[in-house]
Protein backbone atom coordinates (compact mmCIF):
# COMPACT_ATOMS: atom_id res chain seq x y z
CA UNK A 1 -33.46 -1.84 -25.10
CA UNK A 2 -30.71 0.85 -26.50
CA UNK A 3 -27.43 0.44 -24.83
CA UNK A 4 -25.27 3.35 -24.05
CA UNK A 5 -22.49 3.42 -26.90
CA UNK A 6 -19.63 3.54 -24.25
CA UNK A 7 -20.82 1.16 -21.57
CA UNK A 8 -22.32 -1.53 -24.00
CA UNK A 9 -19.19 -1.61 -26.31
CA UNK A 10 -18.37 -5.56 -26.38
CA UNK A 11 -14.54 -4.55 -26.48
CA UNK A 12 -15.21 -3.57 -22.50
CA UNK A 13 -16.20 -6.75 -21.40
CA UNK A 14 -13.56 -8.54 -23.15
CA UNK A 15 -10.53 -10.34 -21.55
CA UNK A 16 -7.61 -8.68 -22.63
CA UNK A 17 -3.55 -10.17 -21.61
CA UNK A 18 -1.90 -7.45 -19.30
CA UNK A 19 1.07 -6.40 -20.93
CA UNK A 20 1.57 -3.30 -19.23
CA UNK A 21 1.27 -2.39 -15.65
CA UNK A 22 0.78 1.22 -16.24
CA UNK A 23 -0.25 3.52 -19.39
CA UNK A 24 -0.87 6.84 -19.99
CA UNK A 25 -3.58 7.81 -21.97
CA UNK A 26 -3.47 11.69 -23.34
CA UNK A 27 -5.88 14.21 -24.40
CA UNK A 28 -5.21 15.38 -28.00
CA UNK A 29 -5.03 18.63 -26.69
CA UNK A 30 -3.86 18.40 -23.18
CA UNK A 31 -0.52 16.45 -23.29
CA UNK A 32 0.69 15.06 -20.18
CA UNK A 33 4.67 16.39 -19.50
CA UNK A 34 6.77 14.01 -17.91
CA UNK A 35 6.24 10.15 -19.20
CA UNK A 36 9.32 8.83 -17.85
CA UNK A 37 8.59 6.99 -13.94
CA UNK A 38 12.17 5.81 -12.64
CA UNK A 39 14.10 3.32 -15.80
CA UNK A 40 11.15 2.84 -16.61
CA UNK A 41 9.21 3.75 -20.12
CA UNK A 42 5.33 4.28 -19.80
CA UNK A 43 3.54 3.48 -22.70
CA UNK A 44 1.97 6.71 -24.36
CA UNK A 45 -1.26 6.99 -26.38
CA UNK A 46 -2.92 10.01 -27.41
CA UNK A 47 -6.91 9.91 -27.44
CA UNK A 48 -8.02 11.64 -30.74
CA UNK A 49 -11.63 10.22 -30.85
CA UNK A 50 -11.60 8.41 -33.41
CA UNK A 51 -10.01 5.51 -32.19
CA UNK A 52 -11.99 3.49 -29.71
CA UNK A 53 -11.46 0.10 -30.12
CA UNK A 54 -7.45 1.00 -30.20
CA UNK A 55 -7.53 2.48 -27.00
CA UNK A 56 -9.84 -0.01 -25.30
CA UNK A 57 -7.00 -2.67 -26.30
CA UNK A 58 -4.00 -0.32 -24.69
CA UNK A 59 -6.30 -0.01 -21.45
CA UNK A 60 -7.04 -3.55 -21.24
CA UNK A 61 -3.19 -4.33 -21.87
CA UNK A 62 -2.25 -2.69 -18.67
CA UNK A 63 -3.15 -2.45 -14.88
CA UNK A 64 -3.24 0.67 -13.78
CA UNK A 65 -4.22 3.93 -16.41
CA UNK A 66 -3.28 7.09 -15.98
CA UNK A 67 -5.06 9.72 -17.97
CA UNK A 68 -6.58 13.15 -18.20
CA UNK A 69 -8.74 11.79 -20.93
CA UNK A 70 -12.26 11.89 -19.47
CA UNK A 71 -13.25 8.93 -22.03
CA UNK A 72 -9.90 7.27 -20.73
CA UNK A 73 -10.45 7.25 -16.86
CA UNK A 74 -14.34 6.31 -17.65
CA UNK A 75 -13.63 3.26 -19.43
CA UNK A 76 -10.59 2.13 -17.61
CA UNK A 77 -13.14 2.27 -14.64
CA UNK A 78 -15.38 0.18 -16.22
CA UNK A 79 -12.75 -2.25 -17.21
CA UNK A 80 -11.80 -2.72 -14.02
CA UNK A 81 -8.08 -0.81 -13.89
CA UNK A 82 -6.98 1.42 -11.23
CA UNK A 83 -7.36 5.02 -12.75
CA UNK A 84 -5.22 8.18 -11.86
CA UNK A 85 -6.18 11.37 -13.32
CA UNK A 86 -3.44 13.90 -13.73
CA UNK A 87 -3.90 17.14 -14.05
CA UNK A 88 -7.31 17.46 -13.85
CA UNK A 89 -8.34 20.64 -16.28
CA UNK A 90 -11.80 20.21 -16.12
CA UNK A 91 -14.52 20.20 -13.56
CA UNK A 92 -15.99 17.07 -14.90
CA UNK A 93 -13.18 15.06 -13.82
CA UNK A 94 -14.55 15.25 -10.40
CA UNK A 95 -18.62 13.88 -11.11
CA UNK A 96 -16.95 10.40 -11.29
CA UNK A 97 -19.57 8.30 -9.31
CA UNK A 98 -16.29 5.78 -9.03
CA UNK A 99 -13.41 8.19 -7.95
CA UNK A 100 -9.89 7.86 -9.70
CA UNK A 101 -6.73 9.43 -7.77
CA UNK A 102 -5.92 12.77 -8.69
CA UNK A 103 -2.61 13.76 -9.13
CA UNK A 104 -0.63 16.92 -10.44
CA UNK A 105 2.62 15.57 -11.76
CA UNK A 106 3.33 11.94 -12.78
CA UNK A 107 7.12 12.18 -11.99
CA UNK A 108 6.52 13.19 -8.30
CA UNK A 109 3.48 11.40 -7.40
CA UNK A 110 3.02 8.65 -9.57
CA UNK A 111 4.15 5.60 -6.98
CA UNK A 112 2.17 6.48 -4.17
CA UNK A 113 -0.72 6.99 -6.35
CA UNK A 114 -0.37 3.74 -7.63
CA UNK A 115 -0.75 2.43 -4.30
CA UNK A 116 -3.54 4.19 -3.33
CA UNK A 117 -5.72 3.94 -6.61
CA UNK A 118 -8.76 1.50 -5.92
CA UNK A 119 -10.36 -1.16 -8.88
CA UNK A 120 -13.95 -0.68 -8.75
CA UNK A 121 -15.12 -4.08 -9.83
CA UNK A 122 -19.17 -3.57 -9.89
CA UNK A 123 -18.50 -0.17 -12.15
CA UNK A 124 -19.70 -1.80 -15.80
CA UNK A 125 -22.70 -3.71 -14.27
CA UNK A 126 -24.00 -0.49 -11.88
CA UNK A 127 -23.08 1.67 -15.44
CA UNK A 128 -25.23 -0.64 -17.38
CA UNK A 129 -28.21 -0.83 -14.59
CA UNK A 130 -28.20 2.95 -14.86
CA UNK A 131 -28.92 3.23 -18.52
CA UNK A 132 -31.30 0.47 -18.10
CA UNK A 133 -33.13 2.31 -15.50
CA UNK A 134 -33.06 5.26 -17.89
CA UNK A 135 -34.46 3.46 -20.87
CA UNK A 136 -37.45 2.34 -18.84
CA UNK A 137 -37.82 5.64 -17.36
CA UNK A 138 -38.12 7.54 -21.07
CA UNK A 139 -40.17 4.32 -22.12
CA UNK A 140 -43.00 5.10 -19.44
CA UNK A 141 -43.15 8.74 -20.66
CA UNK A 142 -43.67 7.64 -24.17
């Protein structure tokens, strides 16, 4: 068996403390405007891709993640967060087999979002079926 790099990664299945309840997780070159939500301050992190494991810990940290980091909304799936995308600028956004809530501004929809965003709690284990299915699939052909 070869695992899938992003839905094998042991940081995914680990327990992490929730120290957040939302953060916003950037594309290096799509920056989200707006990061303030009432007093409050939302934790920022920009996804350069080369920093994995850093990013895993800053999903697991919080409950909810909003992103428009592809990577980001994936894996926050799979570690069973709520996921908002804002600002969707690419058509992938929308092939999620596990749908996040789409959004166009955090300041003005952000709360209700919240509310409406859904935790997909079989995501990892279907995700890791999937490429198992694969695998035997290619391994038949061979």
């Amino acid at each position: 068996y070869v695992p899938c790099a992003s839905c094998m990664h042991p940081a995914l299945r680990k327990t992490h403390s929730i120290k957040n309840d939302i953060v916003i997780i950037e594309h290096k070159k799509q920056l989200i405007k707006g990061t303030e939500f009432g007093a409050m301050s939302i934790p920022r992190f920009v996804n350069s891709g080369n920093n994995l494991e850093q990013m895993i810990e800053l999903i697991g940290s919080a409950n909810t993640v909003v992103s428009n980091s592809y990577h980001a909304i994936y894996w926050a799936t799979l570690m069973k967060k709520k996921t908002i995308c804002v600002g969707a600028w690419s058509s992938k956004f929308f092939t999620f087999k596990h749908k996040p809530v789409y959004i166009k501004s955090i300041n003005k929809e952000l709360a209700e979002a919240i509310d409406e965003a859904k935790i997909y709690a079989t995501a990892l284990d279907e995700s890791i079926m999937a490429n198992q299915k694969m695998w035997n699939n290619i391994q038949a052909l061979v």
